[in-house]
Protein backbone atom coordinates (compact mmCIF):
# COMPACT_ATOMS: atom_id res chain seq x y z
CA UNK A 1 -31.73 -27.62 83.51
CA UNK A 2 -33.82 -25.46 81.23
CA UNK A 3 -34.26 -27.51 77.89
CA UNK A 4 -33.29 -25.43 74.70
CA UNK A 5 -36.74 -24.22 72.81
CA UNK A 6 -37.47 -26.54 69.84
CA UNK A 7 -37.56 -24.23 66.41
CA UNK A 8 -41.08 -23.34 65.51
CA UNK A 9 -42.07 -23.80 62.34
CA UNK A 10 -41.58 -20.84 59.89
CA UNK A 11 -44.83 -18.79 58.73
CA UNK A 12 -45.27 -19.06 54.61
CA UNK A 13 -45.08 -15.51 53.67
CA UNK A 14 -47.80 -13.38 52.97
CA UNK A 15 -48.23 -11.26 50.44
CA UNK A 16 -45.62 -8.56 49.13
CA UNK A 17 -46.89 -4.98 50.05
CA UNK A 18 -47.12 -3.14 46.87
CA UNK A 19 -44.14 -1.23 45.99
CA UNK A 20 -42.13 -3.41 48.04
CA UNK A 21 -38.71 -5.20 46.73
CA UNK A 22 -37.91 -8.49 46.84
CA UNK A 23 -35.37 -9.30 49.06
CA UNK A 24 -32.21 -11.42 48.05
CA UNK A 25 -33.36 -14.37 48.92
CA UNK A 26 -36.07 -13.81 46.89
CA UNK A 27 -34.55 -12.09 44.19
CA UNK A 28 -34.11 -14.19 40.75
CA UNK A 29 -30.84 -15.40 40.48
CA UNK A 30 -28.07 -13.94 37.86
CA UNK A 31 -27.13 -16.18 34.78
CA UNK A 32 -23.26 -15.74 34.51
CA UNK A 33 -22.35 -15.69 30.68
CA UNK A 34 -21.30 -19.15 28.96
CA UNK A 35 -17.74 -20.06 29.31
CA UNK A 36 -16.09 -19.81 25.89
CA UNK A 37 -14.32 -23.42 25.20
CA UNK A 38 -10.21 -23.35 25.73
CA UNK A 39 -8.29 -25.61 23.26
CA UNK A 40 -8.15 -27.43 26.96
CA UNK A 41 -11.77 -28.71 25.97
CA UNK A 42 -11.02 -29.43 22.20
CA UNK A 43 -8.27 -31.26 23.34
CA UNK A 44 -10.30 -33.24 26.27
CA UNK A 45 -13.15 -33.87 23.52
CA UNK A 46 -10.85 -34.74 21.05
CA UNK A 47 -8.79 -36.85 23.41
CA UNK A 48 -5.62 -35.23 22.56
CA UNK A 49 -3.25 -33.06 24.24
CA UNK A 50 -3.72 -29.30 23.44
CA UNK A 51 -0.33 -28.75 21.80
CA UNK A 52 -1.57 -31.18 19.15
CA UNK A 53 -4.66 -29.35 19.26
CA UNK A 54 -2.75 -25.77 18.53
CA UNK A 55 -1.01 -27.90 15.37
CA UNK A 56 -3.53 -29.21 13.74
CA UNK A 57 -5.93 -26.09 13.90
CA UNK A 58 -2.37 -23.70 12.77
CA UNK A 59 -0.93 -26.10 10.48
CA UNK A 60 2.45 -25.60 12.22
CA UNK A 61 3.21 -29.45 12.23
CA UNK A 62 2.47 -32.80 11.21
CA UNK A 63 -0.64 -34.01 12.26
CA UNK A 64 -1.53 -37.02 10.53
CA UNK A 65 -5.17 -36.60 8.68
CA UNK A 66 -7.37 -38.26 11.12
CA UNK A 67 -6.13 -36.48 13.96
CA UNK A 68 -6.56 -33.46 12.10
CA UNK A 69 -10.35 -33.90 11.11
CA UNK A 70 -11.06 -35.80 14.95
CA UNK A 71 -10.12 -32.35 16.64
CA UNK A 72 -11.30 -29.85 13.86
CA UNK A 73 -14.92 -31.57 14.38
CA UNK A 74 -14.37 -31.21 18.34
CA UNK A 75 -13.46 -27.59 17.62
CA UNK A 76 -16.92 -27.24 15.61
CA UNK A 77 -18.81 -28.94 17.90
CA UNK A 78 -18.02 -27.13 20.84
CA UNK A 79 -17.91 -23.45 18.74
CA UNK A 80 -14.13 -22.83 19.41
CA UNK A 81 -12.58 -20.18 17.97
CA UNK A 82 -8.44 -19.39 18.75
CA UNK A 83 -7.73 -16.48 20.96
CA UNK A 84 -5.76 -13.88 18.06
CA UNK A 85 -4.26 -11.54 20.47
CA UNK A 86 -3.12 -14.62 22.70
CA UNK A 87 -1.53 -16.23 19.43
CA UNK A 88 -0.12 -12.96 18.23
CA UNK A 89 1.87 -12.89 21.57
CA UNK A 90 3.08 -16.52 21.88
CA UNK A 91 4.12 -16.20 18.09
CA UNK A 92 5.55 -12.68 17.94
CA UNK A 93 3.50 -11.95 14.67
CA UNK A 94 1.18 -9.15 13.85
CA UNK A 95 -0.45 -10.94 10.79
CA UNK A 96 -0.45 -7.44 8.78
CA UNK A 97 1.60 -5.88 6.39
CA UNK A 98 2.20 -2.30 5.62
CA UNK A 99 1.90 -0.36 2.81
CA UNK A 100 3.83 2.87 2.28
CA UNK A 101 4.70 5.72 -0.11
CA UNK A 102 7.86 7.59 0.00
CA UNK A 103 6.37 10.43 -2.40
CA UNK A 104 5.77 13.82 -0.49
CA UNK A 105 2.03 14.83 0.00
CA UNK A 106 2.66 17.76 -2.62
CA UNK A 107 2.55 14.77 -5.54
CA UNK A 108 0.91 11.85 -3.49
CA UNK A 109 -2.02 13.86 -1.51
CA UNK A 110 -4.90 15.67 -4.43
CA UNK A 111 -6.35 13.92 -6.86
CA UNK A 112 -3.34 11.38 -6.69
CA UNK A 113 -4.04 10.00 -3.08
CA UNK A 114 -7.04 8.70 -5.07
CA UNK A 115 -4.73 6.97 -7.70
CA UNK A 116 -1.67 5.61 -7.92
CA UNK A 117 -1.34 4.95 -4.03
CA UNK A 118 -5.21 3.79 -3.72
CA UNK A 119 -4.65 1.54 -6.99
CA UNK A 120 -1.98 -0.36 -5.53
CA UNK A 121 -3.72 -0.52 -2.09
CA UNK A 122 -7.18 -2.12 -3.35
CA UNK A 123 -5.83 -4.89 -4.91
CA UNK A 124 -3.10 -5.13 -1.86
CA UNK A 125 -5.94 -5.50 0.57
CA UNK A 126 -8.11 -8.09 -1.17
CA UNK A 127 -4.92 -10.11 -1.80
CA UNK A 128 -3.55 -9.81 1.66
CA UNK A 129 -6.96 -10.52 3.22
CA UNK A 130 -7.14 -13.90 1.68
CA UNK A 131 -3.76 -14.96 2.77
CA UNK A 132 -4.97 -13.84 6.60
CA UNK A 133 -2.79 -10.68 6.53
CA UNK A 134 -4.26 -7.00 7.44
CA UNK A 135 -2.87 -4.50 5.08
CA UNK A 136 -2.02 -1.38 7.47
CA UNK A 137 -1.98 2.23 4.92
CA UNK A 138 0.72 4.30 6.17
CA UNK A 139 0.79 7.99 4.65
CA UNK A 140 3.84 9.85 3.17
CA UNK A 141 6.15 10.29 5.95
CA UNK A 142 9.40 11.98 5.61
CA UNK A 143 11.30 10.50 8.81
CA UNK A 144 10.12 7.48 10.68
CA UNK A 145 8.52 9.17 13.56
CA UNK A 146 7.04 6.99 16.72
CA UNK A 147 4.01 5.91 14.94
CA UNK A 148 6.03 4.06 12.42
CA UNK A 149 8.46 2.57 15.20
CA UNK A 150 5.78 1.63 17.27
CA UNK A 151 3.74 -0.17 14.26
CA UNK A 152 3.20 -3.83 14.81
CA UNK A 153 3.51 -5.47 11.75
CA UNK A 154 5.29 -8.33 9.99
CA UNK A 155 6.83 -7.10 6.42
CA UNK A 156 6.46 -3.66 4.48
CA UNK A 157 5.90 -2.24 1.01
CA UNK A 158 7.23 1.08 0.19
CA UNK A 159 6.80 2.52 -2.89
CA UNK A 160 8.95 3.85 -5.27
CA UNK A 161 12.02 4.76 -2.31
CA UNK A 162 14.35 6.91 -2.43
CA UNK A 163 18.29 6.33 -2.29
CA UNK A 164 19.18 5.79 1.18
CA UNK A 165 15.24 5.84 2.18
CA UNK A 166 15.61 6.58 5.55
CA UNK A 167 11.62 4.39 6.38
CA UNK A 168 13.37 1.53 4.29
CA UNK A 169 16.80 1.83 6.83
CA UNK A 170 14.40 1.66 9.89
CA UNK A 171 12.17 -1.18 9.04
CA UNK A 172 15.25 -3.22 7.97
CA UNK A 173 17.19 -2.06 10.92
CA UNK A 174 14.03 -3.84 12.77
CA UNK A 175 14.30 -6.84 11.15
CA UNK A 176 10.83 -6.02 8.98
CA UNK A 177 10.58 -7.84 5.38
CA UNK A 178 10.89 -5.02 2.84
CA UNK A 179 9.19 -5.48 -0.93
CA UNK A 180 9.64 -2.02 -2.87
CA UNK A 181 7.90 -1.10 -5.64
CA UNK A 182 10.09 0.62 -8.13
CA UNK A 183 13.87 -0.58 -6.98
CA UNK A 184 15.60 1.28 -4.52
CA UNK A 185 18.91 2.91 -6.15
CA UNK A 186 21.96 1.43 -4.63
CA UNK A 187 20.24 -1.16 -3.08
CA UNK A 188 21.34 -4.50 -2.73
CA UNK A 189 19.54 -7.97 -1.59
CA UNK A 190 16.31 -5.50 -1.50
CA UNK A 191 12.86 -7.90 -3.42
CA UNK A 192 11.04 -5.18 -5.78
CA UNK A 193 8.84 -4.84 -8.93
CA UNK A 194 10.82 -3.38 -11.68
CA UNK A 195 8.77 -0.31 -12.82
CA UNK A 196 10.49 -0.22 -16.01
CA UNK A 197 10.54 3.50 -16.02
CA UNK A 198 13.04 3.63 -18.70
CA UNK A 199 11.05 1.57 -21.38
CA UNK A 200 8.05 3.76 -20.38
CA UNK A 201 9.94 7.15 -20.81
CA UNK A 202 10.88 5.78 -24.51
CA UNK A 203 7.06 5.15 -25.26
CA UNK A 204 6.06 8.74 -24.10
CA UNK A 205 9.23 10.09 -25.91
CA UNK A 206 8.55 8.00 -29.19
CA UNK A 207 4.42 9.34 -29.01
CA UNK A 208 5.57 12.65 -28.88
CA UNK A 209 8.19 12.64 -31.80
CA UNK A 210 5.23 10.36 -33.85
CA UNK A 211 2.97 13.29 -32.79
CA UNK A 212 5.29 15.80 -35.08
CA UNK A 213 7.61 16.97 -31.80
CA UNK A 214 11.25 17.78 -32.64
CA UNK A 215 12.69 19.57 -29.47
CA UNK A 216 11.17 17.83 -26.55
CA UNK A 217 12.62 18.95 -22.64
CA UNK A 218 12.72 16.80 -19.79
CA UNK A 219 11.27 17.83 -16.35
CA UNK A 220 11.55 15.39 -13.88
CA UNK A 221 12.01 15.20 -9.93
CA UNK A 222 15.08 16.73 -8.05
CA UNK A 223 14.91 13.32 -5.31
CA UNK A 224 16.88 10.16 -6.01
CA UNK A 225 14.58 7.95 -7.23
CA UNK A 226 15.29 4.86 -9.61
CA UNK A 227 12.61 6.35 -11.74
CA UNK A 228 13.79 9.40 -12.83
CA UNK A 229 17.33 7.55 -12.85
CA UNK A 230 16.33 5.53 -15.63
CA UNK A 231 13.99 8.05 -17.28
CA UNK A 232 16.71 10.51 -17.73
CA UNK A 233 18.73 8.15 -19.53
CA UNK A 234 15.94 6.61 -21.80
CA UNK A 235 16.04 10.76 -22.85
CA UNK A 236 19.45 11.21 -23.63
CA UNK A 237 19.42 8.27 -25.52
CA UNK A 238 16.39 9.67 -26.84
CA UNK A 239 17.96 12.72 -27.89
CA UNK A 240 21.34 11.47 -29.11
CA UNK A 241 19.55 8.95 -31.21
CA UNK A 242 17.40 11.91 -32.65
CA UNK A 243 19.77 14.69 -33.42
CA UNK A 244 17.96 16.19 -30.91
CA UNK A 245 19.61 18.94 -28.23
CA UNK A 246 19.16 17.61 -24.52
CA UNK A 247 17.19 19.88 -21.69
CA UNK A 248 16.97 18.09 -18.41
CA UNK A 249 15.48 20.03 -15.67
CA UNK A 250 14.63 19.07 -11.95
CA UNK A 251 12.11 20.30 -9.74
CA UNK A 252 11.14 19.90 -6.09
CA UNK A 253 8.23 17.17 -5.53
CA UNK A 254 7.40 19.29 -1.89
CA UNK A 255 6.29 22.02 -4.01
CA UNK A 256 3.91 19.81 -6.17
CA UNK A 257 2.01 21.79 -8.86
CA UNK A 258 4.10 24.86 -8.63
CA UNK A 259 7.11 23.36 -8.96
CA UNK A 260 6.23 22.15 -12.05
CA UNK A 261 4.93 25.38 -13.59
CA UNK A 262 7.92 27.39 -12.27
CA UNK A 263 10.19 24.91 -13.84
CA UNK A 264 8.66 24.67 -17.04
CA UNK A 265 8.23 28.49 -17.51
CA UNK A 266 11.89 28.38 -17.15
CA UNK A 267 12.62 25.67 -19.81
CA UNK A 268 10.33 27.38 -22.17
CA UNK A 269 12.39 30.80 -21.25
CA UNK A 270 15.48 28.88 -21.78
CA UNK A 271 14.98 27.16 -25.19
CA UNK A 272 11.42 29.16 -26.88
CA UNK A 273 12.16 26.17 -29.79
CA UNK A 274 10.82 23.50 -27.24
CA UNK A 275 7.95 22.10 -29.08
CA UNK A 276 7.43 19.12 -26.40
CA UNK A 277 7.85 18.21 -22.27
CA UNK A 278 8.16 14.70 -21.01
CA UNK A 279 6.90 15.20 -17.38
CA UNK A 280 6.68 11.85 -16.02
CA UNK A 281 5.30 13.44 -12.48
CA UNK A 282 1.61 14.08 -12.86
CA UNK A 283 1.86 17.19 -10.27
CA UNK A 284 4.14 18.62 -12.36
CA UNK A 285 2.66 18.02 -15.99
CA UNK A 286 -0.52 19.92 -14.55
CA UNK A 287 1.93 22.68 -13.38
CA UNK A 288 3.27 22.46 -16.78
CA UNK A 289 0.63 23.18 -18.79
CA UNK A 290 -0.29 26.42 -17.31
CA UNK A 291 3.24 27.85 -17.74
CA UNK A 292 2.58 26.90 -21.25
CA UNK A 293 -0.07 28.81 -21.27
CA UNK A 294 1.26 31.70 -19.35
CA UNK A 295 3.93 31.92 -22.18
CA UNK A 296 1.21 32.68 -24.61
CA UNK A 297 1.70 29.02 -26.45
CA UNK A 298 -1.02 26.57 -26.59
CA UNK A 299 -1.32 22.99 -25.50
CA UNK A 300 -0.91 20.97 -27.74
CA UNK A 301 -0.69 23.37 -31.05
CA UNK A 302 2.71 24.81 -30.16
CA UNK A 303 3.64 22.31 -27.37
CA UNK A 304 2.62 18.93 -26.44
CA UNK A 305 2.76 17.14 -23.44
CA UNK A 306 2.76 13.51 -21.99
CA UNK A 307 2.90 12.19 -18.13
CA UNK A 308 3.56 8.51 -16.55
CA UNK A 309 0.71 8.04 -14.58
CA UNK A 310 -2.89 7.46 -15.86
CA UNK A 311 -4.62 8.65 -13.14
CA UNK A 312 -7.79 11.44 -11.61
CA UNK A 313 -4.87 14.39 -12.04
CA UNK A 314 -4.22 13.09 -16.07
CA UNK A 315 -7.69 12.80 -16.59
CA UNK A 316 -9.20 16.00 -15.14
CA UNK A 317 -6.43 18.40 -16.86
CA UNK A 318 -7.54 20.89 -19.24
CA UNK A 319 -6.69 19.62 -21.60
CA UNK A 320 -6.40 15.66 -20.88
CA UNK A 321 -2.55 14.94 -20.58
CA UNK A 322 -1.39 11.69 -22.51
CA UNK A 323 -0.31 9.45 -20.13
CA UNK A 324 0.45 5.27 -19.76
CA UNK A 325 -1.42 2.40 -18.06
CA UNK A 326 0.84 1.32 -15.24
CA UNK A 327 -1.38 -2.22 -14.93
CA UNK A 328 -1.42 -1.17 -11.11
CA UNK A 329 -3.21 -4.14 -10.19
CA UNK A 330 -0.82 -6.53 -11.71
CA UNK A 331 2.11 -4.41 -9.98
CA UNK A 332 -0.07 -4.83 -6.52
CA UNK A 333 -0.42 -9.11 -7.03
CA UNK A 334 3.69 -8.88 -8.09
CA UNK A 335 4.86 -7.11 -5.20
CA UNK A 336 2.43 -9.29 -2.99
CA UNK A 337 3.97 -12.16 -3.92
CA UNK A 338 7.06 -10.85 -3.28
CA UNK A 339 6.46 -10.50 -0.13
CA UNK A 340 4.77 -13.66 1.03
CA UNK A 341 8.46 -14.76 -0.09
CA UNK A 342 9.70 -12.49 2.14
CA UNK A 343 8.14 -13.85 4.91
CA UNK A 344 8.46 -17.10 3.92
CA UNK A 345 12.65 -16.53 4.26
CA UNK A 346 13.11 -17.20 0.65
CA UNK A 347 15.91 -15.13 -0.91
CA UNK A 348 15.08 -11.67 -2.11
CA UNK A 349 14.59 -11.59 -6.04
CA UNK A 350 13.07 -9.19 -8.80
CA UNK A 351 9.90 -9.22 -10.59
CA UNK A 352 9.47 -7.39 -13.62
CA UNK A 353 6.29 -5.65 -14.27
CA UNK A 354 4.17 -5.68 -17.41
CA UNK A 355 4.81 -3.52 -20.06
CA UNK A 356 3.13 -0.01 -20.08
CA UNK A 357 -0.04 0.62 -22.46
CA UNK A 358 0.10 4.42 -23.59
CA UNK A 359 -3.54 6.56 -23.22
CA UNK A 360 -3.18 9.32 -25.89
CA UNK A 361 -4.99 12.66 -24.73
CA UNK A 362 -5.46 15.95 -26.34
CA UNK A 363 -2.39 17.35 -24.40
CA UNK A 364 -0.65 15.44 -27.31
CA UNK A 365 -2.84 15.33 -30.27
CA UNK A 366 -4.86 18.01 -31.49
CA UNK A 367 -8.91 17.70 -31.53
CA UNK A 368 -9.88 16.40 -34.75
């Protein structure tokens, strides 16, 4: 029987040709990327289990204060960090809030998209950011199309709603926390920052009449808004109080600027005596002045006028409209609150905001 040849002895190998590539067995091996730790390792170096692991890291429950430091170290140690998008689905919660306006791009896009709406959302940010929240910026929408439906977030600020707001009615139908700023008119059981547009109407409606004004007109917004609710009847008040004839006249926000100038080229049509407007809508005091103008009058010799808000549209108006300091930023840390409440399940309750500070401008006082 032929015996089976005995394996020779294998050759070292010479020397690669030049060119040549290695083969696999020669080639260098790959180095697979280090395994991130699971709260499965915390837990093993912390000799817990991992759902005490997942409470002492989230603060969910008690954990008594060694336990707590023993796996926080372990967590250190080993360079864990939780999985967000694996919490966000075991908890159901987006860990963002949004913020939203319910004025029309006509009066919230310009030089107002830089203000009021960018005042509020600063501060929102900075405070939502340290409480781990995301503030999402959601533009004037008139209907809550699919990007709004689809939006994954865990309460809402909307400010200054309209009656019946139909973004309000979805994100409540949805179960969403909703803060407003500005209260929504026949709301009920709805958190908000009380404005007070009516105090704020009597300060612009006092400067004026300080300012010599006798027969001042009201132009203010055609859309339910609490604002212009309350503004109105700070003016009739006003007038009543004053001896003073009323003119209250609405325009369209959607038609911004013009709006404004075609409305107050009527009023000044209507009553020539008008020696003051009260246009609490920036968009529209701008539109204002240049039916003023148009009428052959003069800002502020023959008519003065006075907005709400104190922002780039006030300022860059020829001349400067008179205006108020809304304390934005306080508003923003009120309505933030609010809202941590919210989602907290506390009961819904009203904060008021400060008191208005009035900026006169030459659209109200003559140049000295």
């Amino acid at each position: 029987m032929a015996q089976s040849p005995t394996s020779a002895p294998k050759a070292a190998p010479g020397p690669m040709p030049a060119g040549a590539a290695p083969d696999a067995a020669q080639a260098a091996p790959a180095t697979a990327p280090p395994r991130k730790p699971t709260v499965i390792d915390v837990a093993r170096a912390a000799g817990v289990s991992p759902a005490t692991v997942s409470n002492a890291l989230n603060d969910r429950r008690y954990v008594d204060a060694g336990t707590r430091e023993s796996v926080r170290e372990a967590a250190r140690r080993l360079g864990y960090t939780p999985n967000l998008r694996a919490q966000r689905l075991r908890t159901g919660q987006a860990d963002s809030i949004a913020l939203l306006s319910a004025m029309p791009f006509a009066v919230a896009a310009g030089p107002s998209r830089l203000g009021f709406l960018m005042e509020i959302a600063a501060v929102t940010a900075t405070l939502a950011i340290e409480r781990g929240l995301a503030l999402v910026l959601v533009p004037p929408l008139d209907q809550p199309g699919p990007a709004l439906q689809r939006l994954g977030i865990d309460g809402a600020l909307v400010l200054e709603p309209l009656a019946d707001d139909p973004n309000v009615a979805h994100l409540r139908a949805r179960g969403v926390p909703v803060v407003t700023i500005g209260r929504q008119p026949g709301a009920e059981n709805l958190a908000h920052v009380d404005l007070r547009s009516g105090e704020t109407a009597t300060l612009l409606l006092d400067h004026l009449r300080a300012a010599g004004a006798r027969r001042t007109g009201l132009l203010i917004g055609g859309q339910p808004r609490n604002s212009y609710v309350e503004t109105e009847a700070a003016y009739r008040e006003f007038a009543a109080c004053h001896g003073m004839p009323a003119l209250v006249r609405r325009a369209d926000e959607r038609e911004g600027e013009a709006a404004g100038e075609a409305m107050a080229a009527a009023m000044l049509a209507e009553d020539p005596a008008l020696d003051a407007l009260c246009v609490p809508v920036d968009a529209f005091a701008v539109g204002a002045v240049r039916a003023v103008r148009a009428s052959g009058r003069r800002v502020p010799e023959d008519v003065r006028l006075a907005t709400r808000y104190d922002g780039l549209r006030a300022r860059n108006c020829d001349p400067p409209l008179t205006a108020v300091d809304l304390h934005l930023d306080r508003i923003a840390e009120l309505a933030v609150e609010l809202m941590l409440e919210q989602l907290a399940g506390a009961p819904p309750r009203v904060s008021l905001a400060p008191l208005p500070d009035l900026v006169p401008r030459r659209s109200s006082v003559p140049a000295a």
